[in-house]
C-alpha atoms as a PDB file:
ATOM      1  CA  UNK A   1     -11.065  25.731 -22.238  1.00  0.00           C
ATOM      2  CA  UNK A   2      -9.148  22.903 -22.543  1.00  0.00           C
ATOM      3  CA  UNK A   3      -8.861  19.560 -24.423  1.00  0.00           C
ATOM      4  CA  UNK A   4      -8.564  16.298 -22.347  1.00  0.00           C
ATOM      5  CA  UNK A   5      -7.154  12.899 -23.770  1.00  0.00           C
ATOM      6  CA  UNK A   6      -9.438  10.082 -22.919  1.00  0.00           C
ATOM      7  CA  UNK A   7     -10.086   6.937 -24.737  1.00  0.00           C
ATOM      8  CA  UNK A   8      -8.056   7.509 -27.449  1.00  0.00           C
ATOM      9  CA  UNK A   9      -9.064  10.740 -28.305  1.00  0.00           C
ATOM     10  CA  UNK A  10      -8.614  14.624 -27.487  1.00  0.00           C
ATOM     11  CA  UNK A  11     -12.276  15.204 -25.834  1.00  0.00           C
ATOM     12  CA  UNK A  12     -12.993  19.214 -25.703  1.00  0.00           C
ATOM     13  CA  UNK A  13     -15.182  20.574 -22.480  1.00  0.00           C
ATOM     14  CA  UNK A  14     -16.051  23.721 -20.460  1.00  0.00           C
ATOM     15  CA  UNK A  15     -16.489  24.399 -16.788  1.00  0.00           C
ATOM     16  CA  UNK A  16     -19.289  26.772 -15.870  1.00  0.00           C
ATOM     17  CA  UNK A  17     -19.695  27.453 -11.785  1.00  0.00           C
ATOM     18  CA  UNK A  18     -18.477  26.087  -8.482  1.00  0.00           C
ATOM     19  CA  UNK A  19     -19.124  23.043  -5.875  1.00  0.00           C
ATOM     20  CA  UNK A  20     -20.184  19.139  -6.243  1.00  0.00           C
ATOM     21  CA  UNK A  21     -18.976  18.061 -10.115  1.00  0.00           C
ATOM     22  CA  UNK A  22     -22.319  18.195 -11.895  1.00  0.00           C
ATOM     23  CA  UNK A  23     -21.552  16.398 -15.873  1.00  0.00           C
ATOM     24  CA  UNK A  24     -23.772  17.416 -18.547  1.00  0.00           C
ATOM     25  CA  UNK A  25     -23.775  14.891 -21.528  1.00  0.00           C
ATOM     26  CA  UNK A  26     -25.282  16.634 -24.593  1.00  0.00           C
ATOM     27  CA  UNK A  27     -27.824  14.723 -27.223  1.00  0.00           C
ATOM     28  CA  UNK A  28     -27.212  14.035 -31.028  1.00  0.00           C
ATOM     29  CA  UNK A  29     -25.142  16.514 -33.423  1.00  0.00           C
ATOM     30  CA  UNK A  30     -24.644  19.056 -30.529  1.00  0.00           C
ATOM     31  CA  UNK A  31     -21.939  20.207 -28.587  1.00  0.00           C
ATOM     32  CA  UNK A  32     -22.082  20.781 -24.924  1.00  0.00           C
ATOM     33  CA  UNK A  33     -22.265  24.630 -25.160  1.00  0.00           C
ATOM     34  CA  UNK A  34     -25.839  23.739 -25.761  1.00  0.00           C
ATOM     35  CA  UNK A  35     -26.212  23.448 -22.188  1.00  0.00           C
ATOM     36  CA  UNK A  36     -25.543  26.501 -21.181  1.00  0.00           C
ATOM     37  CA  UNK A  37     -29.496  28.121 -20.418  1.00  0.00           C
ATOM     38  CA  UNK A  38     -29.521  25.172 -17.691  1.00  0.00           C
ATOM     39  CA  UNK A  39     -25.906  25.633 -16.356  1.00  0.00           C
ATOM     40  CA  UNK A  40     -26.065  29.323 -15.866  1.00  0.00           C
ATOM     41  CA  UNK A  41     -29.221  28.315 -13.225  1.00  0.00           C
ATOM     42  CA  UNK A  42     -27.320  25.070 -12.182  1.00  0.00           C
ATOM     43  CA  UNK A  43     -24.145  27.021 -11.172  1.00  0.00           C
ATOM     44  CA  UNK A  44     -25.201  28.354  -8.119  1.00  0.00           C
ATOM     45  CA  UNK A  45     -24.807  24.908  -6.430  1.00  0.00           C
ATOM     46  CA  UNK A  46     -22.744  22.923  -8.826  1.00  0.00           C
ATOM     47  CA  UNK A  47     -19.682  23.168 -10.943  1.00  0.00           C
ATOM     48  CA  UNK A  48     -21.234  22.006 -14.599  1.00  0.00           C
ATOM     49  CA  UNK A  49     -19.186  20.034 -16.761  1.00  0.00           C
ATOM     50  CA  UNK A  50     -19.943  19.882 -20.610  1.00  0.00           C
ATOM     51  CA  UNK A  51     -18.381  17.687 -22.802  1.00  0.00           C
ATOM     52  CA  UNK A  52     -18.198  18.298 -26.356  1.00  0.00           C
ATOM     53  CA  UNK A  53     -19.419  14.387 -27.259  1.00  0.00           C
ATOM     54  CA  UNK A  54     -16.608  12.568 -30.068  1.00  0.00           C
ATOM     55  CA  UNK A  55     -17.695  13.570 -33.492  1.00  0.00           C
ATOM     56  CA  UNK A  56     -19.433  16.878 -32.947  1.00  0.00           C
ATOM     57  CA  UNK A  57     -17.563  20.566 -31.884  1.00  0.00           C
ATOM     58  CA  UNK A  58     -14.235  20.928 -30.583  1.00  0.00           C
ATOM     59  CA  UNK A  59     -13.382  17.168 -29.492  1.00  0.00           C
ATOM     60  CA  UNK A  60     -12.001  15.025 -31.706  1.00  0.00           C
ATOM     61  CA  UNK A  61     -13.988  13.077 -34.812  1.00  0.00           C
ATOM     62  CA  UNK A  62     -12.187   9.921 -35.734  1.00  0.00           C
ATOM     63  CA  UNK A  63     -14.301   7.520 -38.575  1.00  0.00           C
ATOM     64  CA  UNK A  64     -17.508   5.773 -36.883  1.00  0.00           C
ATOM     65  CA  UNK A  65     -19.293   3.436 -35.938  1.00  0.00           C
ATOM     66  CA  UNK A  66     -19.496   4.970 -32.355  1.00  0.00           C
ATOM     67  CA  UNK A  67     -21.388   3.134 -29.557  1.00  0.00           C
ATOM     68  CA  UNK A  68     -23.060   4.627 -26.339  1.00  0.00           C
ATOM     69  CA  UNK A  69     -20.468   2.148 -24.157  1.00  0.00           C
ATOM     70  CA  UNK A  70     -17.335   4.032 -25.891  1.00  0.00           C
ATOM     71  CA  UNK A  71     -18.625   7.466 -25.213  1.00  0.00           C
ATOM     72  CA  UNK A  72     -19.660   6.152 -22.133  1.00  0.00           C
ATOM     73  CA  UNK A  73     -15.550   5.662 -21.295  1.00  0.00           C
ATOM     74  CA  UNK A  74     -15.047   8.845 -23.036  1.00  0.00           C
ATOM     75  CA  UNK A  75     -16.588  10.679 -20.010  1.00  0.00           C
ATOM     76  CA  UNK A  76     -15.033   7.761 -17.442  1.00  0.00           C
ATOM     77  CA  UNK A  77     -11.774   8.970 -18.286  1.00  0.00           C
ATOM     78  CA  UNK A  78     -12.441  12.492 -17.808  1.00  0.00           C
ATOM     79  CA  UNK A  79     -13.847  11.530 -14.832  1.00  0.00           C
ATOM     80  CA  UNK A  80     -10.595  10.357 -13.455  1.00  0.00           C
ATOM     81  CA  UNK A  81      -8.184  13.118 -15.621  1.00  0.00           C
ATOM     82  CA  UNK A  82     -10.100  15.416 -13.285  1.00  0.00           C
ATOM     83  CA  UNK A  83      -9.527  13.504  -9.823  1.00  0.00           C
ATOM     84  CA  UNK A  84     -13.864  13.846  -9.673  1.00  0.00           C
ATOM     85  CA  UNK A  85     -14.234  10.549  -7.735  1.00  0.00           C
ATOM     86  CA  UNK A  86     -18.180  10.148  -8.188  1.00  0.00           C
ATOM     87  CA  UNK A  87     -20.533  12.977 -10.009  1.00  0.00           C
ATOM     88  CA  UNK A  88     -23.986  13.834 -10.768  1.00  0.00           C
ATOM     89  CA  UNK A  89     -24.924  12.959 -14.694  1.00  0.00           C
ATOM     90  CA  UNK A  90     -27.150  14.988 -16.079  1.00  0.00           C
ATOM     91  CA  UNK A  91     -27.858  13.316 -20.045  1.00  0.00           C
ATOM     92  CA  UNK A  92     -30.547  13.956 -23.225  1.00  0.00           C
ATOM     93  CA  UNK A  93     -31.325  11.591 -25.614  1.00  0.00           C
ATOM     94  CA  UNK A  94     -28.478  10.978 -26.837  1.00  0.00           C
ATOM     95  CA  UNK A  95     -26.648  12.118 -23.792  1.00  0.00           C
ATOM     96  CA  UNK A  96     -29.196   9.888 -21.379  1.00  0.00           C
ATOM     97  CA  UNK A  97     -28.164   6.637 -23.408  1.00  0.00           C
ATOM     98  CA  UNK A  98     -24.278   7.455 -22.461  1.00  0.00           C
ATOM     99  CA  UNK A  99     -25.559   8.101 -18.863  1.00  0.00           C
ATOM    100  CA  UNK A 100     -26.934   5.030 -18.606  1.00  0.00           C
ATOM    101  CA  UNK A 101     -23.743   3.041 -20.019  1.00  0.00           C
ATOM    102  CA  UNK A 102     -21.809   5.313 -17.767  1.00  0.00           C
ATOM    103  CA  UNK A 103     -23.796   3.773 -15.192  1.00  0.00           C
ATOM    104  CA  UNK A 104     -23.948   0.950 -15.890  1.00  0.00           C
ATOM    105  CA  UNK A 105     -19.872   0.281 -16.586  1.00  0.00           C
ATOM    106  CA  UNK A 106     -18.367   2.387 -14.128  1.00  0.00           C
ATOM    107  CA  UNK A 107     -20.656   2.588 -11.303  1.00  0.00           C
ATOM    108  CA  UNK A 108     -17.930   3.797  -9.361  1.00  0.00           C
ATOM    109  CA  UNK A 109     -18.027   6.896 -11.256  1.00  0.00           C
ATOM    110  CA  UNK A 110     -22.055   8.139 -10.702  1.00  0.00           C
ATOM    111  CA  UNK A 111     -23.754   9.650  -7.586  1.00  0.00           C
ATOM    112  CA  UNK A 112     -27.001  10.180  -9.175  1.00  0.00           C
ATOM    113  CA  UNK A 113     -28.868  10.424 -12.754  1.00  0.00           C
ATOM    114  CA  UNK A 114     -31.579  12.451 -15.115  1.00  0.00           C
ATOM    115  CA  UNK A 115     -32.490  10.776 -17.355  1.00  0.00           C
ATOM    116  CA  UNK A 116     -34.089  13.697 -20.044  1.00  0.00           C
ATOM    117  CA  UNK A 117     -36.171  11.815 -22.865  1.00  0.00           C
ATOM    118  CA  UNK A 118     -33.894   9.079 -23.022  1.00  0.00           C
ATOM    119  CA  UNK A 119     -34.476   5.120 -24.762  1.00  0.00           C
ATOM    120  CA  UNK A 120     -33.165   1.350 -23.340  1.00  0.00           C
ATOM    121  CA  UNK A 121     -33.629   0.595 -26.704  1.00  0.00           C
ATOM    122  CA  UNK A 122     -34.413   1.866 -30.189  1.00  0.00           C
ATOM    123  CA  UNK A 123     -37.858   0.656 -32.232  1.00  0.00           C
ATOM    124  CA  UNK A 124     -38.071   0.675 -36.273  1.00  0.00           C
ATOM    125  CA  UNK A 125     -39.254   4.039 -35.976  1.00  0.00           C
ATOM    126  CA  UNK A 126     -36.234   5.348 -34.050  1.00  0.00           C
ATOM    127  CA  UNK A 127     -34.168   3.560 -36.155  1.00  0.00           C
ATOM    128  CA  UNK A 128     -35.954   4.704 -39.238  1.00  0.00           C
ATOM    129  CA  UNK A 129     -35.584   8.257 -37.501  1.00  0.00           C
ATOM    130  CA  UNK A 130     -31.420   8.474 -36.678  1.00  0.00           C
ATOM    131  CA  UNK A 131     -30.864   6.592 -40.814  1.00  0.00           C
ATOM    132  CA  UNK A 132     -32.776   9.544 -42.064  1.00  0.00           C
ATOM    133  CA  UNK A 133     -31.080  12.502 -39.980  1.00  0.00           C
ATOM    134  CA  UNK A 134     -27.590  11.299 -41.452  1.00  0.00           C
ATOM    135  CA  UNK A 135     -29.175  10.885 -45.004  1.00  0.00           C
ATOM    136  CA  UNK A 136     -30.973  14.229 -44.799  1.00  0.00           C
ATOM    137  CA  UNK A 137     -27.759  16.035 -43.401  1.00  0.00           C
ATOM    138  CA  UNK A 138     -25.888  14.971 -46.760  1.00  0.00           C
ATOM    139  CA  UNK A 139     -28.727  16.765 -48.815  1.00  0.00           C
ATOM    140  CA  UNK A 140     -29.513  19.797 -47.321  1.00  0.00           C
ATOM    141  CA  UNK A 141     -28.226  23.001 -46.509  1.00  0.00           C
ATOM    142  CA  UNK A 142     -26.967  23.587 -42.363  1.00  0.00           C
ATOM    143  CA  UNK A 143     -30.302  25.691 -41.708  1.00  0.00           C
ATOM    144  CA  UNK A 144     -32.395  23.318 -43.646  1.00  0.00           C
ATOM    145  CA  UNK A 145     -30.598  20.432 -41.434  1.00  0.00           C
ATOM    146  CA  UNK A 146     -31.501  22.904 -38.345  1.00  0.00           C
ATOM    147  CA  UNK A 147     -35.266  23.464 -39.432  1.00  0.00           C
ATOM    148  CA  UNK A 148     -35.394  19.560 -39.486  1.00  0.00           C
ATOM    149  CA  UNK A 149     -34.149  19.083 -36.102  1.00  0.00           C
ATOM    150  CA  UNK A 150     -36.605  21.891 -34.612  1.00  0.00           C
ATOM    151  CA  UNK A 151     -39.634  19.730 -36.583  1.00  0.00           C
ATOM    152  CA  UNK A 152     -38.565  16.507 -34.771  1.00  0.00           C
ATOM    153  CA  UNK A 153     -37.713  18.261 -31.064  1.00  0.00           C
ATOM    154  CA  UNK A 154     -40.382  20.874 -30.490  1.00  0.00           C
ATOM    155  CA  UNK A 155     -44.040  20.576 -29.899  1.00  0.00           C
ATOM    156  CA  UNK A 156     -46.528  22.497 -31.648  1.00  0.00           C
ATOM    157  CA  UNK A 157     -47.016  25.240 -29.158  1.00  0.00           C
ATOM    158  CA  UNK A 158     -43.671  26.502 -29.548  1.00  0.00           C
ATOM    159  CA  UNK A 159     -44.121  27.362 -33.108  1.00  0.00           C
ATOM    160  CA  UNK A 160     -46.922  29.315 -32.318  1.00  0.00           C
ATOM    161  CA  UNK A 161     -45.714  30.890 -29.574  1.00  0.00           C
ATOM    162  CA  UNK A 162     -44.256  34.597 -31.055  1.00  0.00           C
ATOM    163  CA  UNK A 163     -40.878  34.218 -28.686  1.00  0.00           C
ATOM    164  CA  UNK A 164     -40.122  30.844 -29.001  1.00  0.00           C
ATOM    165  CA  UNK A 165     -40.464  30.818 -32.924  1.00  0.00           C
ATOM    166  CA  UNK A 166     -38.247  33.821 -32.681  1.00  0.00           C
ATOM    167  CA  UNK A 167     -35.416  31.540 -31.042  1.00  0.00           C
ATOM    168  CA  UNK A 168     -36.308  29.008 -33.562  1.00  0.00           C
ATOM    169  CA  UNK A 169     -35.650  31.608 -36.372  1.00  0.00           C
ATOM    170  CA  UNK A 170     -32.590  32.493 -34.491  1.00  0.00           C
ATOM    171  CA  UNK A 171     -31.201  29.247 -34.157  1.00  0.00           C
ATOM    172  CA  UNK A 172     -31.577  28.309 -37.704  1.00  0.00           C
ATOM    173  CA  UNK A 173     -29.779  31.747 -39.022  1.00  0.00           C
ATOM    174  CA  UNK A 174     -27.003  30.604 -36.711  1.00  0.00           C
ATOM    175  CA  UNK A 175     -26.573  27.062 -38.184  1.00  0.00           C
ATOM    176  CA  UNK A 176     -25.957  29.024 -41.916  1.00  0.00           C
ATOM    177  CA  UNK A 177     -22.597  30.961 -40.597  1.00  0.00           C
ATOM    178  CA  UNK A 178     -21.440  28.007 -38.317  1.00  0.00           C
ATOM    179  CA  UNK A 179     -17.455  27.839 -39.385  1.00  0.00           C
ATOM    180  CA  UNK A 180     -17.455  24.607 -37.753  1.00  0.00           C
ATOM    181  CA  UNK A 181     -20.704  22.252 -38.302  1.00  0.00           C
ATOM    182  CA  UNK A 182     -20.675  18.296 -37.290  1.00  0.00           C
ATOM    183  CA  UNK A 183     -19.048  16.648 -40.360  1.00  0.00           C
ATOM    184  CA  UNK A 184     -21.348  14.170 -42.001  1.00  0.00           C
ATOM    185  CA  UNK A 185     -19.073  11.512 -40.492  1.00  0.00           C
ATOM    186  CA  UNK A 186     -19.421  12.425 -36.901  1.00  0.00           C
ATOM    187  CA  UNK A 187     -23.537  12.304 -37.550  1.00  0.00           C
ATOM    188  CA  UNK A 188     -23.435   8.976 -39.269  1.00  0.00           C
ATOM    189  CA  UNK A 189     -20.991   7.765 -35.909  1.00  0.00           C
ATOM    190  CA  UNK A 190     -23.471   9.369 -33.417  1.00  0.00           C
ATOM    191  CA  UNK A 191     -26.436   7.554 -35.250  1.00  0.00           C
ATOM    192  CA  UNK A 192     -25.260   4.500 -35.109  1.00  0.00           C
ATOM    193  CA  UNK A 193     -24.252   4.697 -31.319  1.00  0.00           C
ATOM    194  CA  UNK A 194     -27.888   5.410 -30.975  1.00  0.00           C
ATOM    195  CA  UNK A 195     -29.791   3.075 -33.075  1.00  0.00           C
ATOM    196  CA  UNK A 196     -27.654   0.421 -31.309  1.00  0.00           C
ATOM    197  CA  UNK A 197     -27.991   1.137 -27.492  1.00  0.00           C
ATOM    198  CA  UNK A 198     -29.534  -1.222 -25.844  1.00  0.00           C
ATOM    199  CA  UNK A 199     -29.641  -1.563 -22.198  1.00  0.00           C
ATOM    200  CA  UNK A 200     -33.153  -3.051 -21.310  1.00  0.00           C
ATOM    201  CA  UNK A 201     -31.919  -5.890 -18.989  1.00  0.00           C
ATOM    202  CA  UNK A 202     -28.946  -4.715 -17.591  1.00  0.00           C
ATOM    203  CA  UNK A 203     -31.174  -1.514 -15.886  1.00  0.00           C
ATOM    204  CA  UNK A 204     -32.367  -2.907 -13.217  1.00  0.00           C
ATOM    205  CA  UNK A 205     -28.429  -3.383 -11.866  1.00  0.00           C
ATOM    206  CA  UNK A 206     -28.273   0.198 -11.715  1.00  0.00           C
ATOM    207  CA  UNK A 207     -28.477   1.276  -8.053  1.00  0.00           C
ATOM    208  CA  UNK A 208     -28.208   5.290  -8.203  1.00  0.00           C
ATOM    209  CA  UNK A 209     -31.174   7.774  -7.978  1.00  0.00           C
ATOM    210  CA  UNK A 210     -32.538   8.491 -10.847  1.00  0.00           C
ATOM    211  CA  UNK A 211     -34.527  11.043 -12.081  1.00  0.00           C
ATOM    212  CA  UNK A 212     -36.636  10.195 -15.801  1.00  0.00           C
ATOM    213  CA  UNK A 213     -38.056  13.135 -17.659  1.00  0.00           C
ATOM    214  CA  UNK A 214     -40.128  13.483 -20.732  1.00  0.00           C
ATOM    215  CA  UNK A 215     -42.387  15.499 -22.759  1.00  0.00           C
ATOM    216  CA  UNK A 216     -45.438  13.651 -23.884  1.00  0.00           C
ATOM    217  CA  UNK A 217     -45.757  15.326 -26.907  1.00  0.00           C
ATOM    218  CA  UNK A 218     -42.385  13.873 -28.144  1.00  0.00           C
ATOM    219  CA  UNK A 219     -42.941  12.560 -31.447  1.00  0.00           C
ATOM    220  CA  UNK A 220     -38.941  11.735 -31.336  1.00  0.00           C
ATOM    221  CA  UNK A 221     -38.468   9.417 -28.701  1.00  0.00           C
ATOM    222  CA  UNK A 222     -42.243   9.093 -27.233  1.00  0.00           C
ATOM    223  CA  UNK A 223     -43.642   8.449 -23.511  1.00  0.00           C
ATOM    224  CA  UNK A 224     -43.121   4.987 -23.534  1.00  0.00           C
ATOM    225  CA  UNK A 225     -39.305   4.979 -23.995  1.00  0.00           C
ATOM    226  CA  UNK A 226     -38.997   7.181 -20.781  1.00  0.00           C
ATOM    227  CA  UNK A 227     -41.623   5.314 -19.463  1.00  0.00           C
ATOM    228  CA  UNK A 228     -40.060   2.049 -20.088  1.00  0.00           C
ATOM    229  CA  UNK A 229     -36.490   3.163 -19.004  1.00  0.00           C
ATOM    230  CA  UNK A 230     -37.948   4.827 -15.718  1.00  0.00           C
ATOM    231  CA  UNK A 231     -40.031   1.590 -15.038  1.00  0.00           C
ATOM    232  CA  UNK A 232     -36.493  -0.865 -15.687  1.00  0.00           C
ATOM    233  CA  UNK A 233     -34.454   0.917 -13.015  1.00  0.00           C
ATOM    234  CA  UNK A 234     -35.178  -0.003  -9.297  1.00  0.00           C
ATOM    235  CA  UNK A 235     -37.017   2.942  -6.840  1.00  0.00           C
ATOM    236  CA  UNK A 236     -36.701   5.888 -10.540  1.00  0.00           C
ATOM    237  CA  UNK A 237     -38.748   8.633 -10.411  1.00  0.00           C
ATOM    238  CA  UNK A 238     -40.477   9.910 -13.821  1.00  0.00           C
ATOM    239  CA  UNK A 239     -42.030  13.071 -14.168  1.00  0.00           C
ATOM    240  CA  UNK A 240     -43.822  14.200 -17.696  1.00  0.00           C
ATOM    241  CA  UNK A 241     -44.579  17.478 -18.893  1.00  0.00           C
ATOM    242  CA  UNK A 242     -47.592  17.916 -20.172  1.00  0.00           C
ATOM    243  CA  UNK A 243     -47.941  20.130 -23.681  1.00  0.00           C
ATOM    244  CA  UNK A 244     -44.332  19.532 -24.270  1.00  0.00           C
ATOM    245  CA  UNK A 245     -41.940  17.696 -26.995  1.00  0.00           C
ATOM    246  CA  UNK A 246     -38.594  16.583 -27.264  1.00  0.00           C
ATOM    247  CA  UNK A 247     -37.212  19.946 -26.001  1.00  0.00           C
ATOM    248  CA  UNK A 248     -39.125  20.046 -22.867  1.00  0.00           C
ATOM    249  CA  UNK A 249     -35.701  21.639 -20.711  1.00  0.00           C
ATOM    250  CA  UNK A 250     -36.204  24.628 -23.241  1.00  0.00           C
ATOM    251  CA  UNK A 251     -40.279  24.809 -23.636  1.00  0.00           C
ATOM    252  CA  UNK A 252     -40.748  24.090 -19.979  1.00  0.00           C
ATOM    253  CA  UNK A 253     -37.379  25.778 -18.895  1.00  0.00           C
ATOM    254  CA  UNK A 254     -39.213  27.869 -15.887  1.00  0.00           C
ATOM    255  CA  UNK A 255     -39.885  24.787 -14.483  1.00  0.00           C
ATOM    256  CA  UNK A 256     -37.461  22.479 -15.888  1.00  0.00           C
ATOM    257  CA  UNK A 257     -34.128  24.046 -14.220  1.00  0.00           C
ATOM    258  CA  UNK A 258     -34.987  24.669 -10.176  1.00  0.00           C
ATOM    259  CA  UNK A 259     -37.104  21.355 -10.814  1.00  0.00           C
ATOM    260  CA  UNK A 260     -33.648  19.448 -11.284  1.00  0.00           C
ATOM    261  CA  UNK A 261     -31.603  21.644  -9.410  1.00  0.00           C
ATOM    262  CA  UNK A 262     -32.993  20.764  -6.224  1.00  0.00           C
ATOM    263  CA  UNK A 263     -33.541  17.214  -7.446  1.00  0.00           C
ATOM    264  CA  UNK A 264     -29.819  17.000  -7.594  1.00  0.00           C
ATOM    265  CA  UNK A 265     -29.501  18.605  -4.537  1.00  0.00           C
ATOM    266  CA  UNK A 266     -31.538  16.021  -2.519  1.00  0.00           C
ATOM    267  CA  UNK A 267     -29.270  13.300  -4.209  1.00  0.00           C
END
């Protein structure tokens, strides 16, 4: 798949099923591949984009600071590399903070918007929270790191549910024989991106759909920050799942994908 200059650097996505451009703008320390579970239900109506974000996977990982509003032109420019005109942004934490810059600078550029456990703005806590990741990520070993991330994402039930744990196992044995793991660097640049987004009174310009989803057992970024997001744009929708955490797309996925599929598909 192929590498795309944009904003000054080489920016690394795959293409996964036909129709309306769909983007999918992965969260914190993750490449876009991580999408894949949704896209392979998504595919039947859309063709999924999924960036590899700057400092994590294939695309490039020049020195941070990195802010939401650069990644945000990142995706602007592959936007217009690929001819797209206007697509559907799907974005997660991380991802839903570059949604809403993408939004918010080139408007242009977005039909519509999820919004999956996303922030306007961080608190002490999620500052407290991104600081420690990048600290933490120096000291430990890549499955230790991976174990971490699971703690902070996933609610309760999933690590007492036999299958899910299983994934969870799974997922951490695959972080120990990564050849390629986000460089400390990249982390500490995606941190900061996050800890400094703040888009609280420039939401209510924003004049696109918009779908907000959360899990209200997300101890990462909690109910309110959906709830304040979903509440700052004009005519948003907000739907919570109940029993849920950070992951909700992957505890909730039975529900999660048609539920945005045919959101997407009404706007």
């Amino acid at each position: 798949m192929p590498l795309l200059q944009t904003n000054g650097i080489n920016l690394y996505y795959e293409e996964q099923g036909s129709g309306e451009p769909l983007l999918l703008i992965m969260g914190i320390t993750a490449p876009g591949s991580v999408w894949k579970k949704h896209a392979d239900d998504w595919q039947q109506q859309f063709r999924c984009l999924m960036g590899d974000n700057r400092g994590v996977g294939k695309s490039d990982k020049p020195p941070g600071p990195y802010t939401t509003a650069q990644m945000a032109d990142d995706y602007a420019g592959l936007i217009d590399s690929l001819g797209l005109g206007s697509v559907r942004v799907v974005g997660v934490s991380m991802g839903s903070t570059i949604a809403q810059q993408l939004a918010l600078r080139h408007p242009d550029k977005v039909r519509s918007l999820v919004l999956m456990c996303p922030w306007a703005r961080c608190d002490r806590t999620a500052e407290a929270i991104f600081r420690h990741m990048a600290t933490i990520k120096a000291r430990l070993r890549p499955e230790e790191f991976s174990m971490y991330i699971q703690l902070l994402i996933y609610s309760k039930r999933s690590w007492d549910h036999d299958a899910m744990f299983a994934d969870l196992l799974a997922g951490r044995q695959q972080a120990a024989i990564d050849a390629s793991p986000q460089p400390l660097h990249g982390l500490e640049g995606q941190a900061e991106a996050c800890i400094t987004h703040n888009t609280l009174a420039e939401l209510g310009s924003i004049n696109k759909p918009c779908l907000v989803i959360g899990g209200r057992n997300d101890m990462f970024t909690p109910v309110w920050m959906s709830e304040e997001v979903a509440g700052a744009i004009p005519d948003s929708e907000l739907h919570l799942y109940d029993d849920a955490g950070h992951a909700f797309h992957w505890e909730c996925i039975d529900d999660f994908n048609p539920r945005v599929r045919n959101w997407l598909a009404a706007h």
